[in-house]
Every structure is written in structure tokens, then in C-alpha cells.
PDB file of N, CA and C in Angstrom:
ATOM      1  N   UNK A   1     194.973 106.697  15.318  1.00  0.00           N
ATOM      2  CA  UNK A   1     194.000 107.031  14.323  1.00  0.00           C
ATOM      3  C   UNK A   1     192.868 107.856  14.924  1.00  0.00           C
ATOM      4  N   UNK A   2     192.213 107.715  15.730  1.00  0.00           N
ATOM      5  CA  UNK A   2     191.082 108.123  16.695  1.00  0.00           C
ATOM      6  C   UNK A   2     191.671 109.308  16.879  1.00  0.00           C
ATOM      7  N   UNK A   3     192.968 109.745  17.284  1.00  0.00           N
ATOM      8  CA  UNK A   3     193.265 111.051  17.825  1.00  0.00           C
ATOM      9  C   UNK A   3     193.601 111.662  16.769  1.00  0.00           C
ATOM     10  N   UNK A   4     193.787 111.248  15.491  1.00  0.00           N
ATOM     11  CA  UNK A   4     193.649 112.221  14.317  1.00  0.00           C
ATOM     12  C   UNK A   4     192.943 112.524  13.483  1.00  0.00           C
ATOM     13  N   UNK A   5     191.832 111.804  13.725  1.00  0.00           N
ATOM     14  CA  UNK A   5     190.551 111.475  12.714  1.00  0.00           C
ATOM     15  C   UNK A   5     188.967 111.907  13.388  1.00  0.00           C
ATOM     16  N   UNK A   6     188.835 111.231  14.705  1.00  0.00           N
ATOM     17  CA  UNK A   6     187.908 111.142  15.453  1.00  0.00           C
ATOM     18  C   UNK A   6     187.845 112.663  16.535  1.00  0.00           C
ATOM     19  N   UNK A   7     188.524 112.914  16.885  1.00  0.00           N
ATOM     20  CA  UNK A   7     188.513 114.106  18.420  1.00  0.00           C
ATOM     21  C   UNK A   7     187.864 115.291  17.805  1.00  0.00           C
ATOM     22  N   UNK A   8     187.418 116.123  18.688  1.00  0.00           N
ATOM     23  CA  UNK A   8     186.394 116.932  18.025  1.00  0.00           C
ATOM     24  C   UNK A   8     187.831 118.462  17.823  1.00  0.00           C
ATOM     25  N   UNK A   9     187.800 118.988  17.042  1.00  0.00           N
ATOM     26  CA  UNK A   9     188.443 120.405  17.291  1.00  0.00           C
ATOM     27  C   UNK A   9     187.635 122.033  17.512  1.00  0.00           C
ATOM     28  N   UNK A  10     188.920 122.720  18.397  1.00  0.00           N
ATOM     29  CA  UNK A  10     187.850 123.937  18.560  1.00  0.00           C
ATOM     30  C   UNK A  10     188.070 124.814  17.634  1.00  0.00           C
ATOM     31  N   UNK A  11     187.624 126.087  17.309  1.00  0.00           N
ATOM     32  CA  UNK A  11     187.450 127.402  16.857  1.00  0.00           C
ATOM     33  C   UNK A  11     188.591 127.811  15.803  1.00  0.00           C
ATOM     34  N   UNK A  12     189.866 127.462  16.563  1.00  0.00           N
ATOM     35  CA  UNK A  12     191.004 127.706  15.833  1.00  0.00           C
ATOM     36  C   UNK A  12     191.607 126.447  14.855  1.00  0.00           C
ATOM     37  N   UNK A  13     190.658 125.208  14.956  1.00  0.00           N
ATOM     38  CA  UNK A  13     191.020 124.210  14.424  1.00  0.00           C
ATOM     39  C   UNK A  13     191.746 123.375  15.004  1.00  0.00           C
ATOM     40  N   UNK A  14     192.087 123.456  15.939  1.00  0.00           N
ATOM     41  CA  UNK A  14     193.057 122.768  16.752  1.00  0.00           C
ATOM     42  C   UNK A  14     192.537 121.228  17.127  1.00  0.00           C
ATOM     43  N   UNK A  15     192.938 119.931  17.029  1.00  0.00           N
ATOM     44  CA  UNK A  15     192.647 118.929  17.450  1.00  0.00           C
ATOM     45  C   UNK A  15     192.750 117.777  16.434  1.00  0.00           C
ATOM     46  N   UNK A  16     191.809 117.026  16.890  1.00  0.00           N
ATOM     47  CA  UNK A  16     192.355 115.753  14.943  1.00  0.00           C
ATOM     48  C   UNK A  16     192.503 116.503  13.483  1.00  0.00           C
ATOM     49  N   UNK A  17     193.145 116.599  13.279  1.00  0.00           N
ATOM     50  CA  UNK A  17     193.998 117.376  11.558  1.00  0.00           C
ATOM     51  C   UNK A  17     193.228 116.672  10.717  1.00  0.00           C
ATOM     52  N   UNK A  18     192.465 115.481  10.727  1.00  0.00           N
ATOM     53  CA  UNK A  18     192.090 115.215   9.579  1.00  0.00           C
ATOM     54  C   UNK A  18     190.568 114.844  10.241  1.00  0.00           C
ATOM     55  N   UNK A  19     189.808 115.436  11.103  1.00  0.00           N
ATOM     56  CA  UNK A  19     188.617 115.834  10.817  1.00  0.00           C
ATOM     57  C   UNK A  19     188.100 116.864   9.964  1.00  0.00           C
ATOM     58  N   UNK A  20     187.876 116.732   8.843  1.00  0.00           N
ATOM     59  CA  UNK A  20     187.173 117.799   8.253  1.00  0.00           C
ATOM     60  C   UNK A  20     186.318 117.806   7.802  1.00  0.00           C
ATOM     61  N   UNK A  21     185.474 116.731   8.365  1.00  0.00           N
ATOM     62  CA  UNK A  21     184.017 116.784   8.581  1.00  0.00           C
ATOM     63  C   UNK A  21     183.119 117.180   9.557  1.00  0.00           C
ATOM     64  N   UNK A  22     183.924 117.688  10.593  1.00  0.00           N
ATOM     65  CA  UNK A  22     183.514 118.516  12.161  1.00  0.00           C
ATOM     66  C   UNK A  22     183.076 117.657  13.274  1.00  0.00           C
ATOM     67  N   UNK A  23     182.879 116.028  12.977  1.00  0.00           N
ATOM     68  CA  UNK A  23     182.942 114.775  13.777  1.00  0.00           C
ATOM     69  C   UNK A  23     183.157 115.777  15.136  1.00  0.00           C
ATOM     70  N   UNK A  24     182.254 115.480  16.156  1.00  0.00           N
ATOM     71  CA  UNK A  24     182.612 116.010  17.621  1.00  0.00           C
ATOM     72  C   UNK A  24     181.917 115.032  18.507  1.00  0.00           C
ATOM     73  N   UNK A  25     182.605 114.269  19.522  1.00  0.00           N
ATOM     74  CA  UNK A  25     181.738 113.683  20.606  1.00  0.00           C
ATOM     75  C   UNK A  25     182.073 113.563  21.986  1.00  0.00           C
ATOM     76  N   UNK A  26     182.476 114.394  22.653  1.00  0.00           N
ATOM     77  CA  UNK A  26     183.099 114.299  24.232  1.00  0.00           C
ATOM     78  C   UNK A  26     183.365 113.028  24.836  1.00  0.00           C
ATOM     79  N   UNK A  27     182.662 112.027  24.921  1.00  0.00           N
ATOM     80  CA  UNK A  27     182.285 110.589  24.730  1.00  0.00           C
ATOM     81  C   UNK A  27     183.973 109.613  24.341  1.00  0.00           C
ATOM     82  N   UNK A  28     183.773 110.253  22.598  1.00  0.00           N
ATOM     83  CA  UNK A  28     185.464 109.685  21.894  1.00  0.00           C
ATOM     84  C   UNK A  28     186.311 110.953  22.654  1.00  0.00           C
ATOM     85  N   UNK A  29     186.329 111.945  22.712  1.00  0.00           N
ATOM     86  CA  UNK A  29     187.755 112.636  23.478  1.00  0.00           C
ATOM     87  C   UNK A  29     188.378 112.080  24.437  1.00  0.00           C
ATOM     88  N   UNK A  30     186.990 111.479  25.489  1.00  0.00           N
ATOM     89  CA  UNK A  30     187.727 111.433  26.388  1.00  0.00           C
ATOM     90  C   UNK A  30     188.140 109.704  26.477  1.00  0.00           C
ATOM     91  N   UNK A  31     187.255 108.947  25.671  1.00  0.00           N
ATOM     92  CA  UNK A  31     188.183 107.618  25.738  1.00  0.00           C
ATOM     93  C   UNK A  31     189.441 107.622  24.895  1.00  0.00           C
ATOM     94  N   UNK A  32     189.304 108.609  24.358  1.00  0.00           N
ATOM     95  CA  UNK A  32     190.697 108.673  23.071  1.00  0.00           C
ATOM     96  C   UNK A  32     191.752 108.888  24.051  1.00  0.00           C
ATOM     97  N   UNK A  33     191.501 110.182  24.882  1.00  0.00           N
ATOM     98  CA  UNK A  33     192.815 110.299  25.394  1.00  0.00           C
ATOM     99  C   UNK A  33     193.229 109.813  26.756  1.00  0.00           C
ATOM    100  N   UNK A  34     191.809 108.459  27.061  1.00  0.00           N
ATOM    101  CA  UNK A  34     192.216 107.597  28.068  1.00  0.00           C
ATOM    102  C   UNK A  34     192.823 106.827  27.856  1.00  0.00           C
ATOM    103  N   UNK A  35     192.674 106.451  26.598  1.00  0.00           N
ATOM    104  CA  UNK A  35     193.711 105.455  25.485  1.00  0.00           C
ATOM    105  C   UNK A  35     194.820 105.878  25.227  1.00  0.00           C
ATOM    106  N   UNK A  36     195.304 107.314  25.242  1.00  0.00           N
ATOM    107  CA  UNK A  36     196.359 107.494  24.654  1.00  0.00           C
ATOM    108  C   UNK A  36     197.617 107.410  25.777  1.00  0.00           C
ATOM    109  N   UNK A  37     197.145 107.438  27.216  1.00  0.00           N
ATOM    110  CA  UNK A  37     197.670 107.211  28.246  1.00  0.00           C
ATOM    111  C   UNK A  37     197.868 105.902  29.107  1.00  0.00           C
ATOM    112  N   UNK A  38     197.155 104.638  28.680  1.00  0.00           N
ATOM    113  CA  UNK A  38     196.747 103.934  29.308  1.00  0.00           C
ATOM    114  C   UNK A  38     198.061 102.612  29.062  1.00  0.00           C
ATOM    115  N   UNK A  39     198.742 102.389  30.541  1.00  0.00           N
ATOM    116  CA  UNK A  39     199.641 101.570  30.126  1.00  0.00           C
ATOM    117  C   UNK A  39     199.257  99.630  29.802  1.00  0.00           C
ATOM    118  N   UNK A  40     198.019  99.458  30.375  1.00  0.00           N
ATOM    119  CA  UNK A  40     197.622  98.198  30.271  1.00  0.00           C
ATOM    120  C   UNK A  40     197.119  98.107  29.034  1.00  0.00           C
ATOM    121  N   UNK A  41     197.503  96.877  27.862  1.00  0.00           N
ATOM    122  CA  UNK A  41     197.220  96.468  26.706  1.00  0.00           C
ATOM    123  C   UNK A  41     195.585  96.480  26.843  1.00  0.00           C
ATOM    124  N   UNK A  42     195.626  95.707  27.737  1.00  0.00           N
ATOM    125  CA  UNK A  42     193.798  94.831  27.569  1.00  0.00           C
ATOM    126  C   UNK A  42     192.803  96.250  28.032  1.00  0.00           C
ATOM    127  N   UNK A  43     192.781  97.093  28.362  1.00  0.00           N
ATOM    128  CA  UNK A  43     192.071  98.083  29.008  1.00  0.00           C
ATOM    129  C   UNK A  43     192.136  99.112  27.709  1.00  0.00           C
ATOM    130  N   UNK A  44     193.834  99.163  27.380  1.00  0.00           N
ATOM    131  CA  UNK A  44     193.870 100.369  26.306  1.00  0.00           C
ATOM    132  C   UNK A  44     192.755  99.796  25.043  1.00  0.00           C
ATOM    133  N   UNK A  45     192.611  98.569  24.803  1.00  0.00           N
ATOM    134  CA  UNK A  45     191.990  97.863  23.815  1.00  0.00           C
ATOM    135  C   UNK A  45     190.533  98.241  23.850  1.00  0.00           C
ATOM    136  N   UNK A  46     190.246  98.119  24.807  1.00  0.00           N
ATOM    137  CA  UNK A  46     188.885  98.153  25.255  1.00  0.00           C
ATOM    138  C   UNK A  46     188.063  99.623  25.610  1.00  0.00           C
ATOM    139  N   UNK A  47     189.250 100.478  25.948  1.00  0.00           N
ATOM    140  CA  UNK A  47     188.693 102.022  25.516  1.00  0.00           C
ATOM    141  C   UNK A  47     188.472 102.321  24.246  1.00  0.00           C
ATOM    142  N   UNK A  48     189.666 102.015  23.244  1.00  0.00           N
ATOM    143  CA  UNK A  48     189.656 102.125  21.477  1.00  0.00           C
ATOM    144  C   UNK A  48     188.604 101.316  20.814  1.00  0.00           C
ATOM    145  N   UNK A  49     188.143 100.077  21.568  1.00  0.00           N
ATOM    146  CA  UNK A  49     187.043  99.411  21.054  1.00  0.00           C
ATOM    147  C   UNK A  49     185.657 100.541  21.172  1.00  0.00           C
ATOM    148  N   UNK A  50     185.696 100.755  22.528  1.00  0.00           N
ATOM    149  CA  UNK A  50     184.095 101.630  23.025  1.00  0.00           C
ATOM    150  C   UNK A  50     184.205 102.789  22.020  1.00  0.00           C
ATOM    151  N   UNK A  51     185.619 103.703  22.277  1.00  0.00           N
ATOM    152  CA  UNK A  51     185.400 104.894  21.232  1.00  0.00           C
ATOM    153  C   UNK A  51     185.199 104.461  19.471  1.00  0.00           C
ATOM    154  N   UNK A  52     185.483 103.610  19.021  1.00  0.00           N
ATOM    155  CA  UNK A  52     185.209 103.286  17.873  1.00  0.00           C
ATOM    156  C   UNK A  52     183.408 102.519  17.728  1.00  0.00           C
ATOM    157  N   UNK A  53     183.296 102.280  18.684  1.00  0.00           N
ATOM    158  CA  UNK A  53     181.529 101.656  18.480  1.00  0.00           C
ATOM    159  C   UNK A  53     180.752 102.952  18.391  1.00  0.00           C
ATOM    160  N   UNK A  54     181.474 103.869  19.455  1.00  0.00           N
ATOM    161  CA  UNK A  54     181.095 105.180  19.750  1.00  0.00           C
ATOM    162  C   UNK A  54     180.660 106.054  18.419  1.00  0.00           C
ATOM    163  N   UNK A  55     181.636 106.203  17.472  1.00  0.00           N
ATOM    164  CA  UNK A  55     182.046 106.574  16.379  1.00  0.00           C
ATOM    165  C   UNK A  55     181.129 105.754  15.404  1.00  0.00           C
ATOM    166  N   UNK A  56     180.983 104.528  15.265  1.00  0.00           N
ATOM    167  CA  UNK A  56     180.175 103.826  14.607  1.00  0.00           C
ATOM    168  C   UNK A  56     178.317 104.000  14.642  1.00  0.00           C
ATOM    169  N   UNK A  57     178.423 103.849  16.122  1.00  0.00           N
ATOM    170  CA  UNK A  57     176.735 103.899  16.434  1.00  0.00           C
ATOM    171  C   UNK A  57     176.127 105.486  16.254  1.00  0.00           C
ATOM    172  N   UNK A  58     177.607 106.515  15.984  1.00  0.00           N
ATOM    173  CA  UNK A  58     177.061 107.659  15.811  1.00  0.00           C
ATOM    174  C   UNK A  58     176.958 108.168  14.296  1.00  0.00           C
ATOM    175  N   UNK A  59     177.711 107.114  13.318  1.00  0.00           N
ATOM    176  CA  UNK A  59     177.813 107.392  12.045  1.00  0.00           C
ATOM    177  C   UNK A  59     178.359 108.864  11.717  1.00  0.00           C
ATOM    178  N   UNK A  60     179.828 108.974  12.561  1.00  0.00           N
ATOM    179  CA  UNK A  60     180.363 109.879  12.257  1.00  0.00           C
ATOM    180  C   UNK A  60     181.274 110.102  11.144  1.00  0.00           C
ATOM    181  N   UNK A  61     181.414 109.043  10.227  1.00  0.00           N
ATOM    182  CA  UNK A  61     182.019 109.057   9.187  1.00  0.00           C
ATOM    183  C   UNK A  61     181.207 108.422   8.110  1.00  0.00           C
ATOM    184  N   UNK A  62     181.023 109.456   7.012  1.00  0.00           N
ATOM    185  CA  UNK A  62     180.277 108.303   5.457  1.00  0.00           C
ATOM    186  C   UNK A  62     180.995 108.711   4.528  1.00  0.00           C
ATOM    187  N   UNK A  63     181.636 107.148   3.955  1.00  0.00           N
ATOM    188  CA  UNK A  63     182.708 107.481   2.973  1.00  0.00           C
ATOM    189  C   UNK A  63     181.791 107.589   1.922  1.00  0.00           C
ATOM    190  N   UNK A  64     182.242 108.616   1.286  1.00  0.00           N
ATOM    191  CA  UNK A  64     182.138 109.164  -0.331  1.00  0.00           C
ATOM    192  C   UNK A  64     182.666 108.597  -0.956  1.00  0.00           C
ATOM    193  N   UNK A  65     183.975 107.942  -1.144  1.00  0.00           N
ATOM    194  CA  UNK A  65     184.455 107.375  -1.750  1.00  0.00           C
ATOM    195  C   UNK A  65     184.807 106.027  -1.938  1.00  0.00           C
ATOM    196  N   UNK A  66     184.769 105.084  -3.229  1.00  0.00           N
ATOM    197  CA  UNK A  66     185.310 104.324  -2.990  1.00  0.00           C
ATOM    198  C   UNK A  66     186.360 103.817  -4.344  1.00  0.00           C
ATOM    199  N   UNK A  67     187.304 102.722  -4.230  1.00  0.00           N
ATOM    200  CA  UNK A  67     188.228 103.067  -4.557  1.00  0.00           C
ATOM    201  C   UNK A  67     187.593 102.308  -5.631  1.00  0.00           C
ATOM    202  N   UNK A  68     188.072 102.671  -7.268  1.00  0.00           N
ATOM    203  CA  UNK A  68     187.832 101.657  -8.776  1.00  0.00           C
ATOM    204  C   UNK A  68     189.543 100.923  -8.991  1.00  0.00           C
ATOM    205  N   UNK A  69     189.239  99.755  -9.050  1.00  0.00           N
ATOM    206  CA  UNK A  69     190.668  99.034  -9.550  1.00  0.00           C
ATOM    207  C   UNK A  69     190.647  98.520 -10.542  1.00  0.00           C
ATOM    208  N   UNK A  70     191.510  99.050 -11.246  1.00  0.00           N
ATOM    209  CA  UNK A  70     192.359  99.066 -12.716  1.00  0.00           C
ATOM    210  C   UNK A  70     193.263  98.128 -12.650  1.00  0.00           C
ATOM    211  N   UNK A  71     193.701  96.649 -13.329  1.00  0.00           N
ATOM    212  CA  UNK A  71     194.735  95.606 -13.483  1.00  0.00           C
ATOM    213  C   UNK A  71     195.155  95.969 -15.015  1.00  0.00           C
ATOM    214  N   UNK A  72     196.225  96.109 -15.423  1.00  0.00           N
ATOM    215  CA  UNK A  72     196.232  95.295 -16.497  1.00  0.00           C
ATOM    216  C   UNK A  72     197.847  94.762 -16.520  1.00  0.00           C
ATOM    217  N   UNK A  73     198.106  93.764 -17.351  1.00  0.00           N
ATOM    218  CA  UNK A  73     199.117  92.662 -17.440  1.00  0.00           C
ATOM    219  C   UNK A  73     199.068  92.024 -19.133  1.00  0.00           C
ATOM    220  N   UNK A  74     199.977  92.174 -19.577  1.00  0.00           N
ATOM    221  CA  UNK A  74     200.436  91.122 -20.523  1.00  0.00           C
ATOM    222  C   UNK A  74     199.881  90.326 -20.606  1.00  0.00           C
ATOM    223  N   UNK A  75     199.707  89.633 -22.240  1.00  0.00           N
ATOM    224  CA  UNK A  75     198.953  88.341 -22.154  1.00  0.00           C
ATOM    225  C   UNK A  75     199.859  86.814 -21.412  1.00  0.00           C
ATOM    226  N   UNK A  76     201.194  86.816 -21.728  1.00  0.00           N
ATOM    227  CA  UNK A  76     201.890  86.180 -20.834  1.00  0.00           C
ATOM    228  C   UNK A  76     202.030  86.170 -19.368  1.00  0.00           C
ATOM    229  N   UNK A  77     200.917  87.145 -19.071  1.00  0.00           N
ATOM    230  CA  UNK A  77     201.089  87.082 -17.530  1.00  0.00           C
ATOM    231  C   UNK A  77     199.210  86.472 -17.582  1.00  0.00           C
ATOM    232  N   UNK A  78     199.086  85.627 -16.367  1.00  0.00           N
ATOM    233  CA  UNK A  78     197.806  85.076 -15.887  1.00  0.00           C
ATOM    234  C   UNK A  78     198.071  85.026 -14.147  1.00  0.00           C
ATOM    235  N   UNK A  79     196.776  86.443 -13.765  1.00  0.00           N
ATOM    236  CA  UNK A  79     196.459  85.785 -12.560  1.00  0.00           C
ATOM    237  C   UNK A  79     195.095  86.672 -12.275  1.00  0.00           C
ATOM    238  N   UNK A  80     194.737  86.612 -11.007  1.00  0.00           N
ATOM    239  CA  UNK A  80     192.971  87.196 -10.979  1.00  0.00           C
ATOM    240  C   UNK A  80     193.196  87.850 -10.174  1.00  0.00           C
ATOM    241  N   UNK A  81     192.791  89.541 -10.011  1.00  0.00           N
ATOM    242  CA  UNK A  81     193.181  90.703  -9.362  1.00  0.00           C
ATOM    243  C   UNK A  81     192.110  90.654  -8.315  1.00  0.00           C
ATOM    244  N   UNK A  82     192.737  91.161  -7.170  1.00  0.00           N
ATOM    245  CA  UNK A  82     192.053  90.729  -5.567  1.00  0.00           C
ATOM    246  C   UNK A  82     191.046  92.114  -5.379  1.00  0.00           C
ATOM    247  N   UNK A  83     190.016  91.929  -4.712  1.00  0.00           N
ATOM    248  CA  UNK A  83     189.533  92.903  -4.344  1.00  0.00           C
ATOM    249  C   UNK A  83     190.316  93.974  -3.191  1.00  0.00           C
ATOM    250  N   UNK A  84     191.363  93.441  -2.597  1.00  0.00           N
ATOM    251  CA  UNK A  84     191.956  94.279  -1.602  1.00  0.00           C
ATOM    252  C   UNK A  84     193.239  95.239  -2.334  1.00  0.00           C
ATOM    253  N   UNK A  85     193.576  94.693  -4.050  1.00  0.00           N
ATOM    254  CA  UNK A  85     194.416  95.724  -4.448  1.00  0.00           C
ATOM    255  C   UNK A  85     195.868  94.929  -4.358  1.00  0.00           C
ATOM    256  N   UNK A  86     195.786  93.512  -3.686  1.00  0.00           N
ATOM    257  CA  UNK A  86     197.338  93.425  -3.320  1.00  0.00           C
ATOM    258  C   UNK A  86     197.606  92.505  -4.375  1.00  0.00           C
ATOM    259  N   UNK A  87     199.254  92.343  -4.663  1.00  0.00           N
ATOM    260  CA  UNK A  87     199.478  91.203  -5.627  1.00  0.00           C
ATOM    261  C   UNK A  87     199.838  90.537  -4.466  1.00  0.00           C
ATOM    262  N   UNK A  88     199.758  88.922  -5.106  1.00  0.00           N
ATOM    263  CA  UNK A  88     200.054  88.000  -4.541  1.00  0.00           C
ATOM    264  C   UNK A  88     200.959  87.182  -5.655  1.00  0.00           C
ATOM    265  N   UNK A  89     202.508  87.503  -5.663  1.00  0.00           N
ATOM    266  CA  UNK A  89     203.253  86.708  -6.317  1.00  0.00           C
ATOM    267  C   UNK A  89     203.390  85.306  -6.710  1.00  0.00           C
ATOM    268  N   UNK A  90     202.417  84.644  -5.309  1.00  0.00           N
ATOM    269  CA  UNK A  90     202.514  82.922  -5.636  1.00  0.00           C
ATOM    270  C   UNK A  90     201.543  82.650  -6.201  1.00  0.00           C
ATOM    271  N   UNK A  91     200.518  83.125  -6.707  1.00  0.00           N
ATOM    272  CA  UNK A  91     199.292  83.121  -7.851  1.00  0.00           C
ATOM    273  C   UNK A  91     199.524  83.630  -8.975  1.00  0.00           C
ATOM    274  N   UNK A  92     200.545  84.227  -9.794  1.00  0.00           N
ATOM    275  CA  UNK A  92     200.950  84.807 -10.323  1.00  0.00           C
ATOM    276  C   UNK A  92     201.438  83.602 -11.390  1.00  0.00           C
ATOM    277  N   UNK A  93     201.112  83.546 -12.943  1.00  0.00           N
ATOM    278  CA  UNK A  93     202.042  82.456 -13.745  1.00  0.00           C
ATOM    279  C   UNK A  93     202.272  83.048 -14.672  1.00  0.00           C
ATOM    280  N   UNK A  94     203.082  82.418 -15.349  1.00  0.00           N
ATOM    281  CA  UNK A  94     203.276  83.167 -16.815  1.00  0.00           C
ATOM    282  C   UNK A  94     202.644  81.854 -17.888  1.00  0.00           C
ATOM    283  N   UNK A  95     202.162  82.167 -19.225  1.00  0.00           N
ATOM    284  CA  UNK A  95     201.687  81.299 -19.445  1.00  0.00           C
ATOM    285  C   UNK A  95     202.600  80.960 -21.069  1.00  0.00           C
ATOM    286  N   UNK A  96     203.028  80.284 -21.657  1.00  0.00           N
ATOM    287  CA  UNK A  96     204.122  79.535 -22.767  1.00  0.00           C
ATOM    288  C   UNK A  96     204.057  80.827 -23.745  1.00  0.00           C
ATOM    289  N   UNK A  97     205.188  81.231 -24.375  1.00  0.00           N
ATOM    290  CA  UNK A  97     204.721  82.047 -25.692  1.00  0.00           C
ATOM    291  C   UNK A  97     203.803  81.784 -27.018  1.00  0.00           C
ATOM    292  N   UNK A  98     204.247  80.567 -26.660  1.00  0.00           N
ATOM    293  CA  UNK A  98     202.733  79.922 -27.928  1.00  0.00           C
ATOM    294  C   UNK A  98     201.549  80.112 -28.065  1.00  0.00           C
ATOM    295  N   UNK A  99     201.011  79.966 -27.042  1.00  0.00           N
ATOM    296  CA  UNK A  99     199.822  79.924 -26.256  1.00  0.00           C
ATOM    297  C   UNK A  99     199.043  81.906 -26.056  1.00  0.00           C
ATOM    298  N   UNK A 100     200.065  82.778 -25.525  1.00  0.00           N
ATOM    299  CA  UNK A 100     199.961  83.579 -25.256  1.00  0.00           C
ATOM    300  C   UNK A 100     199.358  84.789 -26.560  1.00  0.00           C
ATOM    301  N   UNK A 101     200.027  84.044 -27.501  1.00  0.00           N
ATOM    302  CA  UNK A 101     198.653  84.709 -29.001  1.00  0.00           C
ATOM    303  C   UNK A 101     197.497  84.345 -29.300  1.00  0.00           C
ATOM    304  N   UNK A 102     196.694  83.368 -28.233  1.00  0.00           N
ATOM    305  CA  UNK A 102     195.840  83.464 -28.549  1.00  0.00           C
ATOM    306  C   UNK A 102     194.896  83.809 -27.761  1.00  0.00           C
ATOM    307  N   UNK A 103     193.777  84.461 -28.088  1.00  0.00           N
ATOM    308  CA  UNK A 103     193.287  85.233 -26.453  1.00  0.00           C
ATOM    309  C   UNK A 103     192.213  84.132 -26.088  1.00  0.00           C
ATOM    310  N   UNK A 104     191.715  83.055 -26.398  1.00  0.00           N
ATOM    311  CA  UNK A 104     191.372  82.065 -25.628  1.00  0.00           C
ATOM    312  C   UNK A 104     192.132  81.214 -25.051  1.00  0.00           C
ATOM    313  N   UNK A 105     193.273  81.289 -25.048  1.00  0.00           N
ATOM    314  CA  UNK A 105     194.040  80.212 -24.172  1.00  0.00           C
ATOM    315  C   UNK A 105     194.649  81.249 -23.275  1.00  0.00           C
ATOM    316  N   UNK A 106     194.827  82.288 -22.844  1.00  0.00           N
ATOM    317  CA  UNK A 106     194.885  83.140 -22.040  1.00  0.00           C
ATOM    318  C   UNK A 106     193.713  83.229 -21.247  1.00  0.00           C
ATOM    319  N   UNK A 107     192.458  83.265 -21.850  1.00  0.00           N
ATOM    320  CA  UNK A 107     191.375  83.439 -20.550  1.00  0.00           C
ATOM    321  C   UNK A 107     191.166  82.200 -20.332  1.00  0.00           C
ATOM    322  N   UNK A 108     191.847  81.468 -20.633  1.00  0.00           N
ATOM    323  CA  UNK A 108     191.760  79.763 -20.142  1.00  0.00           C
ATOM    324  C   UNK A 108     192.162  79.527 -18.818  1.00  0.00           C
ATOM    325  N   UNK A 109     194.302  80.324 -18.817  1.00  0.00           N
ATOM    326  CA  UNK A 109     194.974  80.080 -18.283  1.00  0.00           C
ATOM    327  C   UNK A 109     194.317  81.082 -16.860  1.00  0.00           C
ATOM    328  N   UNK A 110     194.014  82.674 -17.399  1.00  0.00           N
ATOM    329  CA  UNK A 110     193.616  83.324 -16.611  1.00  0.00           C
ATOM    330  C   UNK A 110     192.659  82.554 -15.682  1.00  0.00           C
ATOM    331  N   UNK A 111     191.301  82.121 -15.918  1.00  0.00           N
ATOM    332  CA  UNK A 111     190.247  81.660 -15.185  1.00  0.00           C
ATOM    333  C   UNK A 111     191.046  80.434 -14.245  1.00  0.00           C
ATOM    334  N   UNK A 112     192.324  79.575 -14.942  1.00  0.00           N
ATOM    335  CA  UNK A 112     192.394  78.476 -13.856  1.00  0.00           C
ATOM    336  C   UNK A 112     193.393  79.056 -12.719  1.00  0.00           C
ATOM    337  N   UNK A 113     193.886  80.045 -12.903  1.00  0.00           N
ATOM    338  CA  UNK A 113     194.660  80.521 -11.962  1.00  0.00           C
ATOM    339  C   UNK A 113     193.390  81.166 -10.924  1.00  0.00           C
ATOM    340  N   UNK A 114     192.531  81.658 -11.298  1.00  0.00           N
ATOM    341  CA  UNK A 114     191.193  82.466 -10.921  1.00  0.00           C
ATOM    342  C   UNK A 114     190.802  81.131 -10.008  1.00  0.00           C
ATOM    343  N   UNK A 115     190.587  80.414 -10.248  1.00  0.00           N
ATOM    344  CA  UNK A 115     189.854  79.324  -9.195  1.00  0.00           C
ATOM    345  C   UNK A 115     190.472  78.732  -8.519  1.00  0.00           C
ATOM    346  N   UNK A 116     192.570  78.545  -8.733  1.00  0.00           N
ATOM    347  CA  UNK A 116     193.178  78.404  -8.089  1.00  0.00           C
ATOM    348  C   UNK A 116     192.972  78.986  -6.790  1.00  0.00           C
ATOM    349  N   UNK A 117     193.513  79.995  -6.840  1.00  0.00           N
ATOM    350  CA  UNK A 117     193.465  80.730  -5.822  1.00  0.00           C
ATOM    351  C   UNK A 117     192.176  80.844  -5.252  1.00  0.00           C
ATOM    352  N   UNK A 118     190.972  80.950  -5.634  1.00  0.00           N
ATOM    353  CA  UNK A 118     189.731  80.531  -4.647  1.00  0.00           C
ATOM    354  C   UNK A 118     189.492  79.787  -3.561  1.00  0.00           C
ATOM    355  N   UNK A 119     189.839  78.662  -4.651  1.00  0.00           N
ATOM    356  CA  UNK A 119     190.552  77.329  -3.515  1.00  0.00           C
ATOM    357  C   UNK A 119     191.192  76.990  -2.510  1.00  0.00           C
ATOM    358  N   UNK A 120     192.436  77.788  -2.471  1.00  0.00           N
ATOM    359  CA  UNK A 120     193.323  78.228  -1.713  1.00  0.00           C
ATOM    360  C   UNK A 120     192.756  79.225  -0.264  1.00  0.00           C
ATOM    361  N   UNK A 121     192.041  80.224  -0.843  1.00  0.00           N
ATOM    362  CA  UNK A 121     191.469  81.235  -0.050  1.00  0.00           C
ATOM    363  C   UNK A 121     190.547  80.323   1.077  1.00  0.00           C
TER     364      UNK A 121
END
């Protein structure tokens, strides 16, 4: 990631492909590509740690963006959508067809699955 995101590029563009914010710090080059060589786990860790604090304490990246999440599901379906975007199938219920016409026993079922999983967490 560091060597495609972080490394500074020159003139012709050449270097991380997805800097295109012009991010440059001699600092991350050269732990990047001490990292990219480095056969010991615990050392390689610990260069990618420094160049990323590096990167941090220099606030070389400010996301613009952030992501809006959109759920929607059937009233026969009840569960409470995660902030990370993922489903989680074992929180997931379906709730009786009877039940499912009426939209208070759906945000019934919805909310106890909702605290289920809180619980759980």
C-alpha cells in the first residue's frame, strides 16, 4: 500500500500510481523501500509502522470522502445494518408472514435483532 499510495513521484509521474495528491517525503521512500526488501517479519513491521506514523504526523492524506450506506430489505427480513457495510448472516431473521404486514411488528422484530447483536458485539 505505502508503495502505491505513499512514495513521492517524479516529473514524468513515475512512482506510487495512486498518489494524486503529490504526497512526497524522502523519510516514507526510503522506509518504504526498506520494507519492501526486508526479510525479517518484526523489523519489516516496524519500518511500515514508522513510515505510516510518518505519513500520519505529516497529514499526508485528507479524505474527502466518506462513504453514505443505503440498506434496504423486505419487511420479512429483520436485522440492523453495521456501520462497516458487512452482512452478518447469523443476525439476520426472517420474521412470520403474519406479522410482516404490519409495520409495527417489524420495527419490533427489527429493534430486537438490533440489540441482539449489540449484545453479542
Amino acid at each position: 500500500m505505502l508503495a502505491n499510495l505513499a512514495r513521492c513521484r517524479d516529473e514524468h509521474g513515475n512512482g506510487a500510481r495512486f498518489n494524486l495528491g503529490g504526497y512526497c517525503s524522502q523519510t516514507v521512500d526510503w522506509l518504504t523501500a526498506a520494507a519492501l526488501v526486508e526479510p525479517d517479519a518484526n523489523r519489516r513491521d516496524a519500518l511500515m509502522f514508522e513510515a505510516f506514523g510518518t505519513v500520519h504526523e505529516d497529514a499526508g492524506f485528507i479524505p474527502l470522502y466518506q462513504q453514505t450506506l443505503a440498506w434496504a430489505m423486505p419487511d420479512r427480513v429483520a436485522t440492523a445494518p453495521r456501520v462497516d457495510n458487512q452482512i452478518r448472516f447469523a443476525v439476520i431473521q426472517l420474521v412470520p408472514p403474519a406479522t410482516a404486514r404490519r409495520p409495527a411488528d417489524v420495527a419490533a422484530a427489527r429493534a430486537a435483532v438490533e440489540w441482539d447483536h449489540l449484545q453479542k458485539a
